[in-house]
N, C-alpha and C. Protein backbone atom coordinates (compact mmCIF):
# COMPACT_ATOMS: atom_id res chain seq x y z
N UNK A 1 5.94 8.34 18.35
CA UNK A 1 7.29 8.51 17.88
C UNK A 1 7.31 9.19 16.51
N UNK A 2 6.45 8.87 15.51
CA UNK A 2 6.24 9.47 14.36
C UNK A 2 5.97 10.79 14.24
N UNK A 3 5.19 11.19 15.23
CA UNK A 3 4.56 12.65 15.35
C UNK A 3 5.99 13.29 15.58
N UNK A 4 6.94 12.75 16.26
CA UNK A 4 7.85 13.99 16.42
C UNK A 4 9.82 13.16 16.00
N UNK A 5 9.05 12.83 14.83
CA UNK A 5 10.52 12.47 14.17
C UNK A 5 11.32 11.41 14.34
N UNK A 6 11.07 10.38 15.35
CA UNK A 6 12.05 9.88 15.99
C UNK A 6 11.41 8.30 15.82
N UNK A 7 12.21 7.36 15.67
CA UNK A 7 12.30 5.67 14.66
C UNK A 7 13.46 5.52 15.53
N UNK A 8 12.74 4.00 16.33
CA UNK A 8 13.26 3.23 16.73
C UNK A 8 13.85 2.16 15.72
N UNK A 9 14.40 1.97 15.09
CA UNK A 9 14.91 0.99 13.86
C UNK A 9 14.68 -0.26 14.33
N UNK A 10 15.35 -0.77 15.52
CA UNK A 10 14.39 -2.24 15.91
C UNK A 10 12.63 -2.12 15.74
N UNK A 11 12.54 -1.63 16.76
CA UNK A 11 11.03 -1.16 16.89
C UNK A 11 10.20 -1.47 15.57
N UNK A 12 10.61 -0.50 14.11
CA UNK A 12 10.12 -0.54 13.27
C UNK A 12 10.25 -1.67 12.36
N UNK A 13 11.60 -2.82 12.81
CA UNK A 13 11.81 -3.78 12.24
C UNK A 13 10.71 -5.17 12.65
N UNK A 14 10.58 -4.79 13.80
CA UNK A 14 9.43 -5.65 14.55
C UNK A 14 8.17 -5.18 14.33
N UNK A 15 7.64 -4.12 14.21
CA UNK A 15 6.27 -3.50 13.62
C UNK A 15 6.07 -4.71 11.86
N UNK A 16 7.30 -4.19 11.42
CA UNK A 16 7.12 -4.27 9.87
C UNK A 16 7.06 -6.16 9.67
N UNK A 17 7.63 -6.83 10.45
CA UNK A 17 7.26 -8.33 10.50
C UNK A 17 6.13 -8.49 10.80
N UNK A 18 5.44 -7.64 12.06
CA UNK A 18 3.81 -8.33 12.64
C UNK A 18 3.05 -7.47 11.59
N UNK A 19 3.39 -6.95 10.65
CA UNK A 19 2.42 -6.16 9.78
C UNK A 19 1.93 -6.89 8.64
N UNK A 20 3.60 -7.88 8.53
CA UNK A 20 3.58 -8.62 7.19
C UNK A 20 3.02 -9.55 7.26
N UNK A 21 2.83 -9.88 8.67
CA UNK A 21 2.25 -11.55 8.99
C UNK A 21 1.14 -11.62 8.59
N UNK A 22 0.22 -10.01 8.46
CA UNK A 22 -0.99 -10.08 8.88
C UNK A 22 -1.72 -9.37 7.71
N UNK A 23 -0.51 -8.93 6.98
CA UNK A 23 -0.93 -7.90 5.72
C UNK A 23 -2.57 -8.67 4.76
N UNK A 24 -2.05 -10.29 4.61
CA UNK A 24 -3.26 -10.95 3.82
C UNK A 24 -4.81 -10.86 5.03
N UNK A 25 -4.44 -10.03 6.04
CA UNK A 25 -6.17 -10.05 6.05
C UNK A 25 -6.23 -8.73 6.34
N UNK A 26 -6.28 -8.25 5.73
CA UNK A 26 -6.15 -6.45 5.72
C UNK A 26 -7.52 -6.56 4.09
N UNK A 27 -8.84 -6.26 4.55
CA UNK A 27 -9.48 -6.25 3.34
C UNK A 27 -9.92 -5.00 2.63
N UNK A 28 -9.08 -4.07 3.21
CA UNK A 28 -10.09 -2.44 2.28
C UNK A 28 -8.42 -1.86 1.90
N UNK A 29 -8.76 -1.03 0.96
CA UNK A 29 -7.27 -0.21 0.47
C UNK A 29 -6.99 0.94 1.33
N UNK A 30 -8.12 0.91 1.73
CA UNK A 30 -7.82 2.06 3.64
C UNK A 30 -6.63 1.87 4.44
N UNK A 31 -7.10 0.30 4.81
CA UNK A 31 -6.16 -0.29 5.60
C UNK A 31 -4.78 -0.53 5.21
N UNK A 32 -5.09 -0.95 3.96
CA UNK A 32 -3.56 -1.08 3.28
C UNK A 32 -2.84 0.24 3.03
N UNK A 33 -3.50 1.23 2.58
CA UNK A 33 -2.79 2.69 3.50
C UNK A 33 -2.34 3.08 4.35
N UNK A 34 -3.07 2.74 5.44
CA UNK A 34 -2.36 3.42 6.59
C UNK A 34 -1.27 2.57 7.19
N UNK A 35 -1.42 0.89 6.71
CA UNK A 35 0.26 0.79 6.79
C UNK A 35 0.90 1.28 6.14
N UNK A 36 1.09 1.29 4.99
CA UNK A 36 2.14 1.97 4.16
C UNK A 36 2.24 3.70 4.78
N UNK A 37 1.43 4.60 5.17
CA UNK A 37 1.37 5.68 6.08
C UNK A 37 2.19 6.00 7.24
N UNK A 38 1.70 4.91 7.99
CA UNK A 38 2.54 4.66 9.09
C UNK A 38 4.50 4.25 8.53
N UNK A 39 4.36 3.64 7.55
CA UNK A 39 6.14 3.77 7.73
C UNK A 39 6.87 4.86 6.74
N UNK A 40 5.94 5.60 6.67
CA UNK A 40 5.90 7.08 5.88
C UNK A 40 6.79 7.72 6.78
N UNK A 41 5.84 7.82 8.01
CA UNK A 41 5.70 9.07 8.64
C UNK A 41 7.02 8.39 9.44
N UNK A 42 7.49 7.56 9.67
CA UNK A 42 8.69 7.22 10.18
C UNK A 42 10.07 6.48 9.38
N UNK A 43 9.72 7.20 8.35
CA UNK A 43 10.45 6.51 7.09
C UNK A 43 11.49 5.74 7.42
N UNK A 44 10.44 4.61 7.05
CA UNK A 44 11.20 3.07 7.26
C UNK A 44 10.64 2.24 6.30
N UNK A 45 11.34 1.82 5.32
CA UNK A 45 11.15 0.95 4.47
C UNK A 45 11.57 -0.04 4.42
N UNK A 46 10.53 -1.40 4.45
CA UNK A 46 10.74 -2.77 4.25
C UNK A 46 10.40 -3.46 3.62
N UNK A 47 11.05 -4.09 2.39
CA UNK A 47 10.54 -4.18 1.02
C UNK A 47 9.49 -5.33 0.58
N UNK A 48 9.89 -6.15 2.23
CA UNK A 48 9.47 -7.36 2.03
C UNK A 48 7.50 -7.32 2.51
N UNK A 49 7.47 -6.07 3.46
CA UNK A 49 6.25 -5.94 4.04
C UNK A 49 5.79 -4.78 2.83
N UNK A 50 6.45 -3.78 2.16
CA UNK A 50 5.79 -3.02 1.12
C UNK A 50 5.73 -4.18 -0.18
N UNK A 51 6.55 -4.80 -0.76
CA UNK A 51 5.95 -6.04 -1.44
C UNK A 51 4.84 -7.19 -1.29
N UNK A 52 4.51 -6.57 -0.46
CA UNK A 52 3.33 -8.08 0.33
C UNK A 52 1.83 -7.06 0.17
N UNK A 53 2.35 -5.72 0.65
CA UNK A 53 1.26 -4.75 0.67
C UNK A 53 1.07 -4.53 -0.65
N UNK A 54 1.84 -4.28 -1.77
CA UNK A 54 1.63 -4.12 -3.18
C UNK A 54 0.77 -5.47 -3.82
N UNK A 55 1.35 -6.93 -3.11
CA UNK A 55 0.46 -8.02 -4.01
C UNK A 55 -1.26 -7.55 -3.09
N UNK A 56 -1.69 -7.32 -1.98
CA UNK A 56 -2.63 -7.39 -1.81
C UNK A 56 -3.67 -6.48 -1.88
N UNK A 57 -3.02 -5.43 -2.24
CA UNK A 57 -3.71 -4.26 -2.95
C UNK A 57 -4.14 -4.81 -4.03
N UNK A 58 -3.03 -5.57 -5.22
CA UNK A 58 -3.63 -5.89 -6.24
C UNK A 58 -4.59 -6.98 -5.93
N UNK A 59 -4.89 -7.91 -5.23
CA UNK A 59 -5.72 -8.66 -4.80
C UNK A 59 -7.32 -8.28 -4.19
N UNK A 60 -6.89 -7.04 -3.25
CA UNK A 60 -8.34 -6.25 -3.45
C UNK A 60 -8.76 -5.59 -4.22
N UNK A 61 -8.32 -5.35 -5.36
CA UNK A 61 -8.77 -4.39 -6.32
C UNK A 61 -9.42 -5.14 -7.05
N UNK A 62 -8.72 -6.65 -7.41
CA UNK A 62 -9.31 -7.54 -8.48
C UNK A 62 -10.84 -7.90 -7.50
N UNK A 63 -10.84 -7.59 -6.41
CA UNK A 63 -12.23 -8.36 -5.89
C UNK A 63 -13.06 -7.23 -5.58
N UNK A 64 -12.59 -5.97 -6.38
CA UNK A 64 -14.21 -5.18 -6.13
C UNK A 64 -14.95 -5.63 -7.35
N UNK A 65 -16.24 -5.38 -6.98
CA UNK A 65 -17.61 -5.97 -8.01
C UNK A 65 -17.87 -4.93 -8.68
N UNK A 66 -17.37 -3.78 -9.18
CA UNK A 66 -17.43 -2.38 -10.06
C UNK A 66 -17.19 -2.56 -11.24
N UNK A 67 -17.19 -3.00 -12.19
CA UNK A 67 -16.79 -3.03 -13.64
C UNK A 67 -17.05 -2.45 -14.81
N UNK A 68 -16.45 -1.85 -16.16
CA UNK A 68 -17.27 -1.15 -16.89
C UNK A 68 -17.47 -2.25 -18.38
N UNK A 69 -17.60 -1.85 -19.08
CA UNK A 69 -18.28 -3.12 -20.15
C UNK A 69 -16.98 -3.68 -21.02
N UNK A 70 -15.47 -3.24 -20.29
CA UNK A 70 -14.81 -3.62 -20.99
C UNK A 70 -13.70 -4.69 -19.87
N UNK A 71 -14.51 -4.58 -18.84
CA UNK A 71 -14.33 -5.33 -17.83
C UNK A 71 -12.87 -4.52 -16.69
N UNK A 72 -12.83 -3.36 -17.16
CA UNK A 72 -12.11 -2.87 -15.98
C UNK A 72 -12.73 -1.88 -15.17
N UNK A 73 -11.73 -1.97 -13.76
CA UNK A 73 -12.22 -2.10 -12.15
C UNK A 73 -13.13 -0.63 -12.60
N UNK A 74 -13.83 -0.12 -11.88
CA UNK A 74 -13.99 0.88 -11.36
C UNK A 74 -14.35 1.59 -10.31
N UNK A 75 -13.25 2.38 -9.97
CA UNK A 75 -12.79 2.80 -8.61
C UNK A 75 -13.70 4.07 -8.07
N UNK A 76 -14.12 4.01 -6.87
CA UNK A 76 -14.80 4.71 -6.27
C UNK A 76 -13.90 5.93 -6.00
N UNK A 77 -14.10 7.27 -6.04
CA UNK A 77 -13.17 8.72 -5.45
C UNK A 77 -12.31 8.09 -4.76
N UNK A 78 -12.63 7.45 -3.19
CA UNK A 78 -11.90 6.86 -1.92
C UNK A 78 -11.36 5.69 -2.27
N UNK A 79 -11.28 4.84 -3.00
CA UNK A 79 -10.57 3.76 -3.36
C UNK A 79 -9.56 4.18 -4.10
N UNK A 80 -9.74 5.29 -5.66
CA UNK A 80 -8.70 5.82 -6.34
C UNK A 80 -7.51 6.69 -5.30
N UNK A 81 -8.11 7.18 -4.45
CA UNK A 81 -7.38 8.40 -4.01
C UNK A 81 -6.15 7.51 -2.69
N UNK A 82 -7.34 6.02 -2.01
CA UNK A 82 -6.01 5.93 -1.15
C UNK A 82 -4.90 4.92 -1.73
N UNK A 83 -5.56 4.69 -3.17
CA UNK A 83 -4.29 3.96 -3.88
C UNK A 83 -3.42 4.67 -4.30
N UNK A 84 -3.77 6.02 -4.95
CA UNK A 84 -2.70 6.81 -5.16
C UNK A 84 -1.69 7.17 -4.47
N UNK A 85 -2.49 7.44 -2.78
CA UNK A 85 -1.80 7.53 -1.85
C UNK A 85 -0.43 6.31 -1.46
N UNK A 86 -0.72 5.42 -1.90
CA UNK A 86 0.04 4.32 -1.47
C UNK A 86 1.21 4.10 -2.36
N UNK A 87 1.06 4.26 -4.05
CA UNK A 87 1.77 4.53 -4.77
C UNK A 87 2.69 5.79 -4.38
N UNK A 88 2.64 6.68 -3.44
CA UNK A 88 3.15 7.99 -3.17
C UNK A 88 3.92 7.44 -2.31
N UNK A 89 3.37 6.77 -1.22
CA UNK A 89 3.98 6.32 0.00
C UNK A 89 5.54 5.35 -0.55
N UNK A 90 5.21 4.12 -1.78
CA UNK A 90 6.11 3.93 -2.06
C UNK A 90 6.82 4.67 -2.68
N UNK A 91 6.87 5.93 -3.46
CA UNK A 91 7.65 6.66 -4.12
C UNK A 91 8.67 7.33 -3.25
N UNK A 92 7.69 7.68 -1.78
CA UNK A 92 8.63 8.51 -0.97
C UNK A 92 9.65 7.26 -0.46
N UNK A 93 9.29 6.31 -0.30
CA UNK A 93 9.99 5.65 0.19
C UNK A 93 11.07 5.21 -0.15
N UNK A 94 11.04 5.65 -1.83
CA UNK A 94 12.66 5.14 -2.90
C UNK A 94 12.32 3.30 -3.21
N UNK A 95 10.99 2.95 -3.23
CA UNK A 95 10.77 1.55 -3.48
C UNK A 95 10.74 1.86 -4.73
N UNK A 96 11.56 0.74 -5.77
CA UNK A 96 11.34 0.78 -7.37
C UNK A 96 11.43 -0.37 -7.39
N UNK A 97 11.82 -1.35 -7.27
CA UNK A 97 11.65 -2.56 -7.85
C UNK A 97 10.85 -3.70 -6.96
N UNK A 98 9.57 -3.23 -6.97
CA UNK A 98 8.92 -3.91 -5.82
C UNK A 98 7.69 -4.57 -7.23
N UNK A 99 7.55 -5.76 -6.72
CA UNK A 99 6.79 -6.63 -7.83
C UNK A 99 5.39 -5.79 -7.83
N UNK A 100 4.59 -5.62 -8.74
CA UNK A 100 3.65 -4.74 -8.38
C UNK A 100 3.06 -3.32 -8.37
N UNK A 101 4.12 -2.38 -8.37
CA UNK A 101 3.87 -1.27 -7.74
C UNK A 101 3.78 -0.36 -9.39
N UNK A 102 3.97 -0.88 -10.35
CA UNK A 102 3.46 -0.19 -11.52
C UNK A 102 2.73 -0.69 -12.19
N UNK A 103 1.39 -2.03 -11.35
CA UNK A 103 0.36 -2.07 -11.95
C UNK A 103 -0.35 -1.47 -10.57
N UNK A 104 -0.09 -0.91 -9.07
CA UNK A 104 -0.64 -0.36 -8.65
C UNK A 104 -0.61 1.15 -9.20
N UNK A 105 0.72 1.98 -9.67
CA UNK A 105 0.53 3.36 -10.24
C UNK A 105 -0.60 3.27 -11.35
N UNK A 106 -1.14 2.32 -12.10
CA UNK A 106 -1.35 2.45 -13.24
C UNK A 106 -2.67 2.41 -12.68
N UNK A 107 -3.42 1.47 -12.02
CA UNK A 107 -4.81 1.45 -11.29
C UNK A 107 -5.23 2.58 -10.94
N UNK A 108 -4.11 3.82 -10.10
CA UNK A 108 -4.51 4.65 -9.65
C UNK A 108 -4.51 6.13 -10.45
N UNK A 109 -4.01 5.39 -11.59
CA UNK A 109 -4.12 6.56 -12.35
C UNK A 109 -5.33 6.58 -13.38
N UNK A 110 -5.21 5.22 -14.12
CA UNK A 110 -6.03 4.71 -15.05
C UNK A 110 -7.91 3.93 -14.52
N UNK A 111 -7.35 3.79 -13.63
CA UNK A 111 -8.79 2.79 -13.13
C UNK A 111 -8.74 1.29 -13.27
């Protein structure tokens, strides 16, 4: 449906609940991309499943073992790039007041 424009609004309302249920075992920032991807490409925003995805991003980030001597993260190319991505995903999406999402811009900018 995404490939060619077209959102079922139920559909995506029911995607975005079984996404949220399940968002806390989602363990790489991959994964937590390509949900936020997926309601990109069918722009559908749900604040409650992009708020859940923003706390657990910050939750995997705090648990990579990368650190520099001043004790912040440091992000691999592919870790920086699909957080950025995700920060984008919420931008397109018109999310601003989502708990989170400007200590995820700042990760992905800053490290």
């Amino acid at each position: 449906m995404a490939n060619h424009g077209a959102a079922d609004r139920p559909l995506c309302h029911r995607i975005a609940q079984k996404a949220r249920a399940n968002v806390n075992t989602l363990d790489t920032i991959f994964d937590l991309r390509l949900v936020v991807d997926t309601f990109v490409l069918v722009n559908y925003r749900d604040t409650d499943l992009l708020s859940a995805v923003a706390q657990r991003v910050s939750h995997v980030l705090g648990g990579d073992s990368g650190t520099d001597h001043e004790g912040k993260k440091i992000p691999t190319m592919f870790t920086a790039e699909d957080v950025a991505e995700i920060f984008r995903g919420f931008k397109h999406l018109e999310v601003e007041n989502i708990q989170l999402v400007e200590a995820v811009r700042d990760w992905s900018v800053n490290g």
